[in-house]
PDB file of N, CA and C in Angstrom:
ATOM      1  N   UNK A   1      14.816  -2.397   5.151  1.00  0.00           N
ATOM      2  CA  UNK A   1      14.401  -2.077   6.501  1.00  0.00           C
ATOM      3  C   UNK A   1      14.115  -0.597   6.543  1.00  0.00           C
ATOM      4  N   UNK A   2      13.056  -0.231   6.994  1.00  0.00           N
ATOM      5  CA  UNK A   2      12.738   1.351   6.762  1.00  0.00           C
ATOM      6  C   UNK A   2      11.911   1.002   8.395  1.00  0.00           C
ATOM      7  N   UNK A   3      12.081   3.008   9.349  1.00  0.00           N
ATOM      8  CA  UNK A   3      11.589   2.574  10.302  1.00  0.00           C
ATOM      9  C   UNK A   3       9.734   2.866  10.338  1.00  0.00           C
ATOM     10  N   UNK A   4       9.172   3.147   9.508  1.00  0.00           N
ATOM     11  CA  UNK A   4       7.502   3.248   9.296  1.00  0.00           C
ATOM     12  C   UNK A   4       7.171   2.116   8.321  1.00  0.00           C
ATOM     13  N   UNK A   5       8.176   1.091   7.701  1.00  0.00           N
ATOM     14  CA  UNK A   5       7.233   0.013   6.750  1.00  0.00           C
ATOM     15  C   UNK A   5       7.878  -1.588   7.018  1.00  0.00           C
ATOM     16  N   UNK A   6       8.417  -1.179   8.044  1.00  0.00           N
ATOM     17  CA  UNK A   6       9.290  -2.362   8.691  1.00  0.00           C
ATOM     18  C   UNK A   6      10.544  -3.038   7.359  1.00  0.00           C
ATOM     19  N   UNK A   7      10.104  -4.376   7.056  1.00  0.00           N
ATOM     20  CA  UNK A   7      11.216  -5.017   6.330  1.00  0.00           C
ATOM     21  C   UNK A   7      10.387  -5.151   4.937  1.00  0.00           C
ATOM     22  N   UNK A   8      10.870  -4.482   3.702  1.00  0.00           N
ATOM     23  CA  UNK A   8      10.430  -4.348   2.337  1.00  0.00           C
ATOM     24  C   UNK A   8      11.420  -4.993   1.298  1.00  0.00           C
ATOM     25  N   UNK A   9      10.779  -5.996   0.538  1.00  0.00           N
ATOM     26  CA  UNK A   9      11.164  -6.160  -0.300  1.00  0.00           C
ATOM     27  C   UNK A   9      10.689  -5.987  -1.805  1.00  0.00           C
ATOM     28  N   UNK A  10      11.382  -5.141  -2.416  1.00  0.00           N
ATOM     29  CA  UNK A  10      10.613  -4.198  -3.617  1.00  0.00           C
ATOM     30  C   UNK A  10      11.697  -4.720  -4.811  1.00  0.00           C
ATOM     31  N   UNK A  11      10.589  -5.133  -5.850  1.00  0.00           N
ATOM     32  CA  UNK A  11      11.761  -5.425  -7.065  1.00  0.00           C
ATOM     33  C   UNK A  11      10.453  -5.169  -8.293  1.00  0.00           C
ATOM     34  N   UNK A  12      11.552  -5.351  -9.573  1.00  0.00           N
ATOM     35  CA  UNK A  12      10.511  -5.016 -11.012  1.00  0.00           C
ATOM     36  C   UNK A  12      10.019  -6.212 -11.345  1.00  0.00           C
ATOM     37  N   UNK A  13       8.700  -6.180 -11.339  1.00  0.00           N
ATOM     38  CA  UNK A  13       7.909  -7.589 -11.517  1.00  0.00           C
ATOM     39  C   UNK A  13       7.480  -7.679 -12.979  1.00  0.00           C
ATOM     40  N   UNK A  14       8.256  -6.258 -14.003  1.00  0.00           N
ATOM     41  CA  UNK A  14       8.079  -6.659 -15.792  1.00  0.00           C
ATOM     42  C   UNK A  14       9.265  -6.458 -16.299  1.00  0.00           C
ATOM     43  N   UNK A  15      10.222  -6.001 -15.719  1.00  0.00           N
ATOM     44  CA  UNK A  15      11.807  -5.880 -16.315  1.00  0.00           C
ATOM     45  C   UNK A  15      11.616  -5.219 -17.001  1.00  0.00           C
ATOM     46  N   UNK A  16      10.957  -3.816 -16.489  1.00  0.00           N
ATOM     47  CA  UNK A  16      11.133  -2.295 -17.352  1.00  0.00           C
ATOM     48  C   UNK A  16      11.950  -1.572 -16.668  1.00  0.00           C
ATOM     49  N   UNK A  17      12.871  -2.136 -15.483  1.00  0.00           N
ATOM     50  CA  UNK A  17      13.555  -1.197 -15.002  1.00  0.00           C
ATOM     51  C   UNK A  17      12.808  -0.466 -13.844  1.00  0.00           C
ATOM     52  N   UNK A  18      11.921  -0.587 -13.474  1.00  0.00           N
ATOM     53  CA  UNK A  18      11.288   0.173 -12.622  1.00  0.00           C
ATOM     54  C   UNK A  18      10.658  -0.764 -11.541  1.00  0.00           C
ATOM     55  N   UNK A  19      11.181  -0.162  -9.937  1.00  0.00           N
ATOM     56  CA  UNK A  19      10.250  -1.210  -9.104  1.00  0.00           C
ATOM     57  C   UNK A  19       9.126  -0.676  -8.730  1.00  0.00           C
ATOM     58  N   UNK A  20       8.722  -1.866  -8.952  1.00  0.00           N
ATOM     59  CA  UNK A  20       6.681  -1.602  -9.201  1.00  0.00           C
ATOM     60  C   UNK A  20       6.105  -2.268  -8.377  1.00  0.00           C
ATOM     61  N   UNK A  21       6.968  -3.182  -7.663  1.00  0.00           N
ATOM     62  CA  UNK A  21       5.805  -4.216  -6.514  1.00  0.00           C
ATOM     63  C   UNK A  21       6.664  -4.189  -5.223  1.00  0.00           C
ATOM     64  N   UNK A  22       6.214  -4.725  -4.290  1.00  0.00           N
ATOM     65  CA  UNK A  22       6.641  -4.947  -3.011  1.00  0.00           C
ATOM     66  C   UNK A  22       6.291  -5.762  -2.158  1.00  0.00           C
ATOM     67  N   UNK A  23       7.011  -6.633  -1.284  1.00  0.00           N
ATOM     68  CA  UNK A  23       6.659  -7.405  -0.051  1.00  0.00           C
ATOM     69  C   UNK A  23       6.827  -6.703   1.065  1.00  0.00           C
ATOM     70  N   UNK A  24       5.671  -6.750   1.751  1.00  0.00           N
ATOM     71  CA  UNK A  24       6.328  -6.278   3.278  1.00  0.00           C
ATOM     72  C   UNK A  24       6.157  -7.305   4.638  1.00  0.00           C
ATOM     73  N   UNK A  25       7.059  -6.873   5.407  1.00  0.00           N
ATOM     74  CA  UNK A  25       6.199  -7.121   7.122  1.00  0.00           C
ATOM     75  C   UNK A  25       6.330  -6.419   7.996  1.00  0.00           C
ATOM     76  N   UNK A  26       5.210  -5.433   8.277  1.00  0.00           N
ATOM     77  CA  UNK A  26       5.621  -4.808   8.846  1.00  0.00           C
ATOM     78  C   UNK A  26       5.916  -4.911  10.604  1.00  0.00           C
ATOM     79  N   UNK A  27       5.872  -3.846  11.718  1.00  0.00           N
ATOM     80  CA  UNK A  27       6.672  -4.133  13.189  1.00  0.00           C
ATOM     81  C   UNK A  27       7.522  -4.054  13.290  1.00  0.00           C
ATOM     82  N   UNK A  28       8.605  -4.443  12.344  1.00  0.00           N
ATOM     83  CA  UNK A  28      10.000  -5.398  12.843  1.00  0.00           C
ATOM     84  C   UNK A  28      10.870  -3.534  12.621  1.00  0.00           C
ATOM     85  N   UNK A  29      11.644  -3.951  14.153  1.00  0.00           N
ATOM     86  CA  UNK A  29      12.483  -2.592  14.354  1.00  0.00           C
ATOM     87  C   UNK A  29      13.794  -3.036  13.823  1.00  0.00           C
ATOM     88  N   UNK A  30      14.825  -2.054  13.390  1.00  0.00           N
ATOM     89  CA  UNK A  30      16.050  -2.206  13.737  1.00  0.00           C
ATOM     90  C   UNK A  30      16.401  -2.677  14.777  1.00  0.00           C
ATOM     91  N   UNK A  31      17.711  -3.244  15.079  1.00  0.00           N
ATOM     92  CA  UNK A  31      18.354  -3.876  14.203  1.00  0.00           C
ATOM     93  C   UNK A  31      18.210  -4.650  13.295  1.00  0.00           C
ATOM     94  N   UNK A  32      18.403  -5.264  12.608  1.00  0.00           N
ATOM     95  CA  UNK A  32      17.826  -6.388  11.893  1.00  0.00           C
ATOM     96  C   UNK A  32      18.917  -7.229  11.017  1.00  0.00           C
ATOM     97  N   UNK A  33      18.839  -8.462  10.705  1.00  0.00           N
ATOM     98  CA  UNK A  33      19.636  -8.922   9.479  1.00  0.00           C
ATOM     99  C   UNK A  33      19.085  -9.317   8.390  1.00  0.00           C
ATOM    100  N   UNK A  34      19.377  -8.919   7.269  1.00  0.00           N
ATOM    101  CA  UNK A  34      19.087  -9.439   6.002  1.00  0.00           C
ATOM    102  C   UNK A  34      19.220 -10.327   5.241  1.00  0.00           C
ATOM    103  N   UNK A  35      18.973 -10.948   4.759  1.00  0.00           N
ATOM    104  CA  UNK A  35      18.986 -11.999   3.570  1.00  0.00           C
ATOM    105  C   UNK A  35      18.660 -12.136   2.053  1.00  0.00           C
ATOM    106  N   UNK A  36      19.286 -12.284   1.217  1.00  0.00           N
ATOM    107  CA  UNK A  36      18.738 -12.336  -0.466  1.00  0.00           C
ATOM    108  C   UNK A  36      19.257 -13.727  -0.527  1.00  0.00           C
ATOM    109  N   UNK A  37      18.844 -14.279  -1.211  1.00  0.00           N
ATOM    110  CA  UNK A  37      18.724 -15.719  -1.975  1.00  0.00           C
ATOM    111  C   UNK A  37      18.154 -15.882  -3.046  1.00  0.00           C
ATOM    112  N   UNK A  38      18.932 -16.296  -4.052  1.00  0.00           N
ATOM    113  CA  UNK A  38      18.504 -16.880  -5.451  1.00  0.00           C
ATOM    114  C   UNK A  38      19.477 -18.042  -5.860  1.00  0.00           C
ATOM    115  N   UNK A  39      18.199 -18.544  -6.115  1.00  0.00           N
ATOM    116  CA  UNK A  39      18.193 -19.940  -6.842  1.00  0.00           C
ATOM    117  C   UNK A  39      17.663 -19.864  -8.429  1.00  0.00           C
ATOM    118  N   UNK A  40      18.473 -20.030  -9.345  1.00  0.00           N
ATOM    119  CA  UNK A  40      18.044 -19.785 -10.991  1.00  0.00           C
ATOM    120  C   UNK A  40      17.278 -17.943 -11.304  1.00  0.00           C
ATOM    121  N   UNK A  41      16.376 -18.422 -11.430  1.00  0.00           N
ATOM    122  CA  UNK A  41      16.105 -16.775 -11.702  1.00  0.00           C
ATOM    123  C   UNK A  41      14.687 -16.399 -10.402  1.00  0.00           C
ATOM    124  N   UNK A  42      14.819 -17.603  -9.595  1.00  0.00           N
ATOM    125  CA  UNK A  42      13.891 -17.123  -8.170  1.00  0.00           C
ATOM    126  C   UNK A  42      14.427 -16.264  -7.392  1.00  0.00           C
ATOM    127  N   UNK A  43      14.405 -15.159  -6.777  1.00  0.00           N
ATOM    128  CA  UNK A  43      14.797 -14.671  -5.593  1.00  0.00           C
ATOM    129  C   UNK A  43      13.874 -14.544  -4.492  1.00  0.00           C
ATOM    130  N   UNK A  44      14.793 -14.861  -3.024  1.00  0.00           N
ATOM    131  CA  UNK A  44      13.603 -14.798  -1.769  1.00  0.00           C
ATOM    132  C   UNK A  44      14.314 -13.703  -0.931  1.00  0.00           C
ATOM    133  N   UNK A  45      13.832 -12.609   0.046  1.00  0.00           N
ATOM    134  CA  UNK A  45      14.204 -11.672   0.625  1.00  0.00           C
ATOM    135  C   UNK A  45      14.097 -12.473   2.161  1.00  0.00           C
ATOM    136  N   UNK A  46      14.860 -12.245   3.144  1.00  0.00           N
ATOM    137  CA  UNK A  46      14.302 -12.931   4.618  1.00  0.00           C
ATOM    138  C   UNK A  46      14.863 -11.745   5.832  1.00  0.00           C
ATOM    139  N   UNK A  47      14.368 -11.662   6.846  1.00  0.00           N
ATOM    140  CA  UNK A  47      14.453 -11.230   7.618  1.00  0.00           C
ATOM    141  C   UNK A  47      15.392 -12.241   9.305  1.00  0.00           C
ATOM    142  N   UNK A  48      16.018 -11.324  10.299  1.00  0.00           N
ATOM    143  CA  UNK A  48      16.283 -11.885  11.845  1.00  0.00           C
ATOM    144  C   UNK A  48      16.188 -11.157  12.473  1.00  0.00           C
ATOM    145  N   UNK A  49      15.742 -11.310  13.706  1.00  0.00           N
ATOM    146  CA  UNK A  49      15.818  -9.972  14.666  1.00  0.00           C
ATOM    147  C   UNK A  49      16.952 -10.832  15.298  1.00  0.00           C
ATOM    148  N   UNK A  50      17.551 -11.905  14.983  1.00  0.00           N
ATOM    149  CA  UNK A  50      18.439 -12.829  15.943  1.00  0.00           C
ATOM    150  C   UNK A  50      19.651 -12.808  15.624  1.00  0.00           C
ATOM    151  N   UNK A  51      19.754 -12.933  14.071  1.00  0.00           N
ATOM    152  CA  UNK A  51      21.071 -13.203  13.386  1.00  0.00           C
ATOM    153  C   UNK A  51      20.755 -15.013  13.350  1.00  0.00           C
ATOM    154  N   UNK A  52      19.942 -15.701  13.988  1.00  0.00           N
ATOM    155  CA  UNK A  52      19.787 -17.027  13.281  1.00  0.00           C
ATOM    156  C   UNK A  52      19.098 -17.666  12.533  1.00  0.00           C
ATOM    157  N   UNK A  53      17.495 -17.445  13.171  1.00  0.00           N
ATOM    158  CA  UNK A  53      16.157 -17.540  12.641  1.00  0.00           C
ATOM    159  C   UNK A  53      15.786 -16.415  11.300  1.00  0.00           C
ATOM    160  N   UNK A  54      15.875 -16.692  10.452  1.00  0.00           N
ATOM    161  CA  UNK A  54      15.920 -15.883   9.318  1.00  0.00           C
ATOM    162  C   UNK A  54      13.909 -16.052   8.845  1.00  0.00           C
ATOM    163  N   UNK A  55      12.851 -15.060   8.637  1.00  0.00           N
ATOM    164  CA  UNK A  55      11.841 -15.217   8.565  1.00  0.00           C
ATOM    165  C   UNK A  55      11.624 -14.469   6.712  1.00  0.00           C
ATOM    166  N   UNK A  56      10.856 -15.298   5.788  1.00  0.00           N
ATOM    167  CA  UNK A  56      11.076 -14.707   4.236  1.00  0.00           C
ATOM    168  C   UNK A  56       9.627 -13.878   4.116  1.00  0.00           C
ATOM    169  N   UNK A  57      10.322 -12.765   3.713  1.00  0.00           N
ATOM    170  CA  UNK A  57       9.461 -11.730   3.523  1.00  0.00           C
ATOM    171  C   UNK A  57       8.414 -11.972   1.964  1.00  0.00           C
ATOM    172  N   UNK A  58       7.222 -12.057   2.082  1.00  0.00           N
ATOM    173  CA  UNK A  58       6.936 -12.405   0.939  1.00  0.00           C
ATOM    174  C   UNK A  58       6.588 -14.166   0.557  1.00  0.00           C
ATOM    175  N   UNK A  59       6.858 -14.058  -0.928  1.00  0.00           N
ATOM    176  CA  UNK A  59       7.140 -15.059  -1.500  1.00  0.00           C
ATOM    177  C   UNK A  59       8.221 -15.464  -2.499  1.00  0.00           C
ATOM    178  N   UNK A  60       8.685 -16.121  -2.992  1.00  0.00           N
ATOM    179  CA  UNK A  60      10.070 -15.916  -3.923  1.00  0.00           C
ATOM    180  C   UNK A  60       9.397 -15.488  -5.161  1.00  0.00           C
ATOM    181  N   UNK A  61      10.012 -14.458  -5.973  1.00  0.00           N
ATOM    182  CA  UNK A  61      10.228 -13.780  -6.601  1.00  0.00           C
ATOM    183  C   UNK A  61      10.712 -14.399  -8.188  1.00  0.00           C
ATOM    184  N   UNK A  62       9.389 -14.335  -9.042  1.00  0.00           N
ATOM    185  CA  UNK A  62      10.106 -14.791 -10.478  1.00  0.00           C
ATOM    186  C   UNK A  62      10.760 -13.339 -10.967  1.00  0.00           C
ATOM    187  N   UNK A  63      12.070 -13.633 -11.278  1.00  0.00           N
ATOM    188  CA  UNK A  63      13.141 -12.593 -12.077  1.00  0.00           C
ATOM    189  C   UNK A  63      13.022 -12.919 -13.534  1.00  0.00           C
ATOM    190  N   UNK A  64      12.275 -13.024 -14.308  1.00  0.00           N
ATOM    191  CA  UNK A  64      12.851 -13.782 -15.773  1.00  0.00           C
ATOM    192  C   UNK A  64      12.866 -12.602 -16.554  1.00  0.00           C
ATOM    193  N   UNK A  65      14.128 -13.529 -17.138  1.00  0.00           N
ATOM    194  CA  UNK A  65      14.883 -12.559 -17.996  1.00  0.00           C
ATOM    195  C   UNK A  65      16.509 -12.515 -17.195  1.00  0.00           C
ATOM    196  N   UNK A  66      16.793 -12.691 -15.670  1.00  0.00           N
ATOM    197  CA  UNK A  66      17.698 -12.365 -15.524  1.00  0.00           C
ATOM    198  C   UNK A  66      18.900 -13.150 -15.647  1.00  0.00           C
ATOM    199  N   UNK A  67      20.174 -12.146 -15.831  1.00  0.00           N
ATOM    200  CA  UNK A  67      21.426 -12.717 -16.620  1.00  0.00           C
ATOM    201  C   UNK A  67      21.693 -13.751 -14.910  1.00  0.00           C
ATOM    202  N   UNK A  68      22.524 -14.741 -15.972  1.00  0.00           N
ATOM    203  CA  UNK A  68      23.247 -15.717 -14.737  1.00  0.00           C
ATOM    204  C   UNK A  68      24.671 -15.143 -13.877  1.00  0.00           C
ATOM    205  N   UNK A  69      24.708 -14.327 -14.052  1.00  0.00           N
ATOM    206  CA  UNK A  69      25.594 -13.307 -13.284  1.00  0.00           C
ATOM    207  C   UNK A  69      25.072 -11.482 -12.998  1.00  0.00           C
ATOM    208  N   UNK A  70      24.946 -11.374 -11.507  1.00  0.00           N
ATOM    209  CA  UNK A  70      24.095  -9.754 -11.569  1.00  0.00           C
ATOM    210  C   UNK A  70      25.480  -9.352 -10.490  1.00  0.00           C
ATOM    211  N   UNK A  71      25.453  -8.149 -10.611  1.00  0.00           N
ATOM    212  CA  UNK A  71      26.223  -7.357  -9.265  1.00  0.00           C
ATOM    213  C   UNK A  71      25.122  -7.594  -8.478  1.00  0.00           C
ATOM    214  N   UNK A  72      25.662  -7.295  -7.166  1.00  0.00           N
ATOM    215  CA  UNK A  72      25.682  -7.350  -5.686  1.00  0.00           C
ATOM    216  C   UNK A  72      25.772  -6.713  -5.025  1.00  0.00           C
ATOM    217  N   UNK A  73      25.161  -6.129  -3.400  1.00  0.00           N
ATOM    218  CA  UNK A  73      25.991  -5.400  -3.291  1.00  0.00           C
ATOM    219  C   UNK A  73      25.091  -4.470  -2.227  1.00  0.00           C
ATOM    220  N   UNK A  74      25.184  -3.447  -1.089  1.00  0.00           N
ATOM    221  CA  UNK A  74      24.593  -2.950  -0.323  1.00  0.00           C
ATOM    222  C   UNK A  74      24.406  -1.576  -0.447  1.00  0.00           C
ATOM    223  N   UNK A  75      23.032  -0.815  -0.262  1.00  0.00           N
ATOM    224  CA  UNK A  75      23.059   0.749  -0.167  1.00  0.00           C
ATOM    225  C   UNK A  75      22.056   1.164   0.951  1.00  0.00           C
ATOM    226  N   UNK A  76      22.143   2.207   1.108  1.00  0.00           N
ATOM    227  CA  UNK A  76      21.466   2.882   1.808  1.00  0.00           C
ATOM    228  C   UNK A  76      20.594   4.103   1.188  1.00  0.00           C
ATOM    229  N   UNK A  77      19.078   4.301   1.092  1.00  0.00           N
ATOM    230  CA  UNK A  77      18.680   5.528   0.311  1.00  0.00           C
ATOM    231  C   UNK A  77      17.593   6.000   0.895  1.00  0.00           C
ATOM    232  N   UNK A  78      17.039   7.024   0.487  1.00  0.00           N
ATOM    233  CA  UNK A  78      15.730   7.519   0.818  1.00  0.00           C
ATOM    234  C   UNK A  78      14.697   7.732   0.499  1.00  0.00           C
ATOM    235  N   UNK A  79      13.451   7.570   0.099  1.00  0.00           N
ATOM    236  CA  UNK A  79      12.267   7.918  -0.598  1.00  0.00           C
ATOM    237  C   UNK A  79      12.156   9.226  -0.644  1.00  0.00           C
ATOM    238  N   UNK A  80      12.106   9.751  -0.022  1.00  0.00           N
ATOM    239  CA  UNK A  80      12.068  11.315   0.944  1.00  0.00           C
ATOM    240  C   UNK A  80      13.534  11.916   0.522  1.00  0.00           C
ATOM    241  N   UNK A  81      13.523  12.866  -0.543  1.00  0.00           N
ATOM    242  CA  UNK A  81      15.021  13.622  -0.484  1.00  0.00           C
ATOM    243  C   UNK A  81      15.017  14.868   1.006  1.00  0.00           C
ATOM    244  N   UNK A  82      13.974  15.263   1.825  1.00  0.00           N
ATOM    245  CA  UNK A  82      13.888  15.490   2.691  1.00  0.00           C
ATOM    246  C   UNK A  82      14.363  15.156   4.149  1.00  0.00           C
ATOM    247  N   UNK A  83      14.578  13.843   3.882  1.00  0.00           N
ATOM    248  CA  UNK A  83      14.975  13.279   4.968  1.00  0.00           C
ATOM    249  C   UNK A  83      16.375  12.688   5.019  1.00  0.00           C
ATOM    250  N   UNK A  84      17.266  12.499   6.041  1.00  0.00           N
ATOM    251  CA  UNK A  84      18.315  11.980   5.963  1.00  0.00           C
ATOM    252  C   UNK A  84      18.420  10.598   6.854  1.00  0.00           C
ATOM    253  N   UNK A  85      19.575  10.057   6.859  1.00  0.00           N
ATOM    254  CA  UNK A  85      19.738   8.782   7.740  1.00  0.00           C
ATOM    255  C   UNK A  85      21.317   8.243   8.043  1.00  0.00           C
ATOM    256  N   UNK A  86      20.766   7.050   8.981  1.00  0.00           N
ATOM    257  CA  UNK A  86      22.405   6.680   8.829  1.00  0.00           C
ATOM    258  C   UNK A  86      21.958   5.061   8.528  1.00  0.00           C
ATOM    259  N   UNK A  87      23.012   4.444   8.366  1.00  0.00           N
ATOM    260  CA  UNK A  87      22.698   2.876   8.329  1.00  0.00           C
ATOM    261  C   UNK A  87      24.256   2.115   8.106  1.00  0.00           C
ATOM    262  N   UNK A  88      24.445   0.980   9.319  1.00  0.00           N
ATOM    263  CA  UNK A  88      25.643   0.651   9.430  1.00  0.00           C
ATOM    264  C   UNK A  88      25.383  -0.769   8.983  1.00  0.00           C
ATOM    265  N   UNK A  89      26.300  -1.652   8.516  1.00  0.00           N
ATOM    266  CA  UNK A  89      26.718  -2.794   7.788  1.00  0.00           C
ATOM    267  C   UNK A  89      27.630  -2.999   8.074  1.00  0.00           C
ATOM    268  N   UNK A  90      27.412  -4.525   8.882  1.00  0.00           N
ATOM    269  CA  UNK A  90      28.902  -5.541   9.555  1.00  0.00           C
ATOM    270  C   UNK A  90      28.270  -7.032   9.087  1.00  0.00           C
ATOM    271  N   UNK A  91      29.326  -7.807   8.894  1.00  0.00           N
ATOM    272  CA  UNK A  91      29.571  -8.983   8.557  1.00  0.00           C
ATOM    273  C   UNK A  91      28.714  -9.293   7.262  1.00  0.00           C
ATOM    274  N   UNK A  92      29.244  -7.861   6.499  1.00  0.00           N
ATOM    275  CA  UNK A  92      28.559  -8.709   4.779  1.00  0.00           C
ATOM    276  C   UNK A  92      29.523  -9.876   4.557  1.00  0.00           C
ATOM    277  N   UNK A  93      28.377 -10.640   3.597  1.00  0.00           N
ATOM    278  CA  UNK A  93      29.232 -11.896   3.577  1.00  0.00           C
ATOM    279  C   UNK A  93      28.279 -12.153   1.894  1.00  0.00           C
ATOM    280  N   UNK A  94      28.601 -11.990   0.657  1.00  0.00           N
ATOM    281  CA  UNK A  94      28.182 -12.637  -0.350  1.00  0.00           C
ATOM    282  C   UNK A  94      29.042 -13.871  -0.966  1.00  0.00           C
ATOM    283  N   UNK A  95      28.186 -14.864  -0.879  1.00  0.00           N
ATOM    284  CA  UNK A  95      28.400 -15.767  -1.481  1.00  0.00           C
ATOM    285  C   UNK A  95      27.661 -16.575  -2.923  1.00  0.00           C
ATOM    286  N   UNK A  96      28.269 -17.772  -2.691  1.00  0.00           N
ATOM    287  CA  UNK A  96      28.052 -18.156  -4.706  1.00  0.00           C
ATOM    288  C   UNK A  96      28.393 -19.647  -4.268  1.00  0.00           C
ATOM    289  N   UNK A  97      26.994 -20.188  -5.018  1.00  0.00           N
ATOM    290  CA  UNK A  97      26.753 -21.795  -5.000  1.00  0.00           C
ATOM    291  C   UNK A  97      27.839 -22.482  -5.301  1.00  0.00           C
TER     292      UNK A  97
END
């Protein structure tokens, strides 16, 4: 969630370590809730402005190559070392099939 590119989902689409592609949609303000989902080595990114209706950013995501166990896990960063921010996180909840 960034507030000029709305809801982005950016990952490495050759497993060089580097993210090189991106989904977006843009509009969508904060607040927002997030979503990751993977199924085998698919991942899908989704969006709520509700907390119910979850909308998927993109399309799911071939990962190959990836291990059947990855960390997890939430951050906050900046493109811009210029710029600062805040960003709050309630009711993480990771789970496992």
């Amino acid at each position: 969630m960034t507030p000029s590119n709305g809801v982005v989902l950016e990952y490495d689409s050759n497993g060089d370590g580097y993210l090189d592609t991106e989904a977006k949609t843009m509009g969508i303000k904060a607040p927002v809730w997030l979503r990751l989902t993977r199924t085998g080595n698919q991942v899908s990114g989704y969006y709520s402005t509700n907390g119910t209706t979850f909308t998927q950013v993109g399309s799911a995501v071939n990962l190959s190559g990836a291990n059947t166990t990855e960390d997890a896990g939430v951050f906050h960063t900046s493109h811009d070392n210029k710029i600062s921010g805040t960003a709050g996180f309630s009711g993480l909840s990771i789970t496992t099939p």
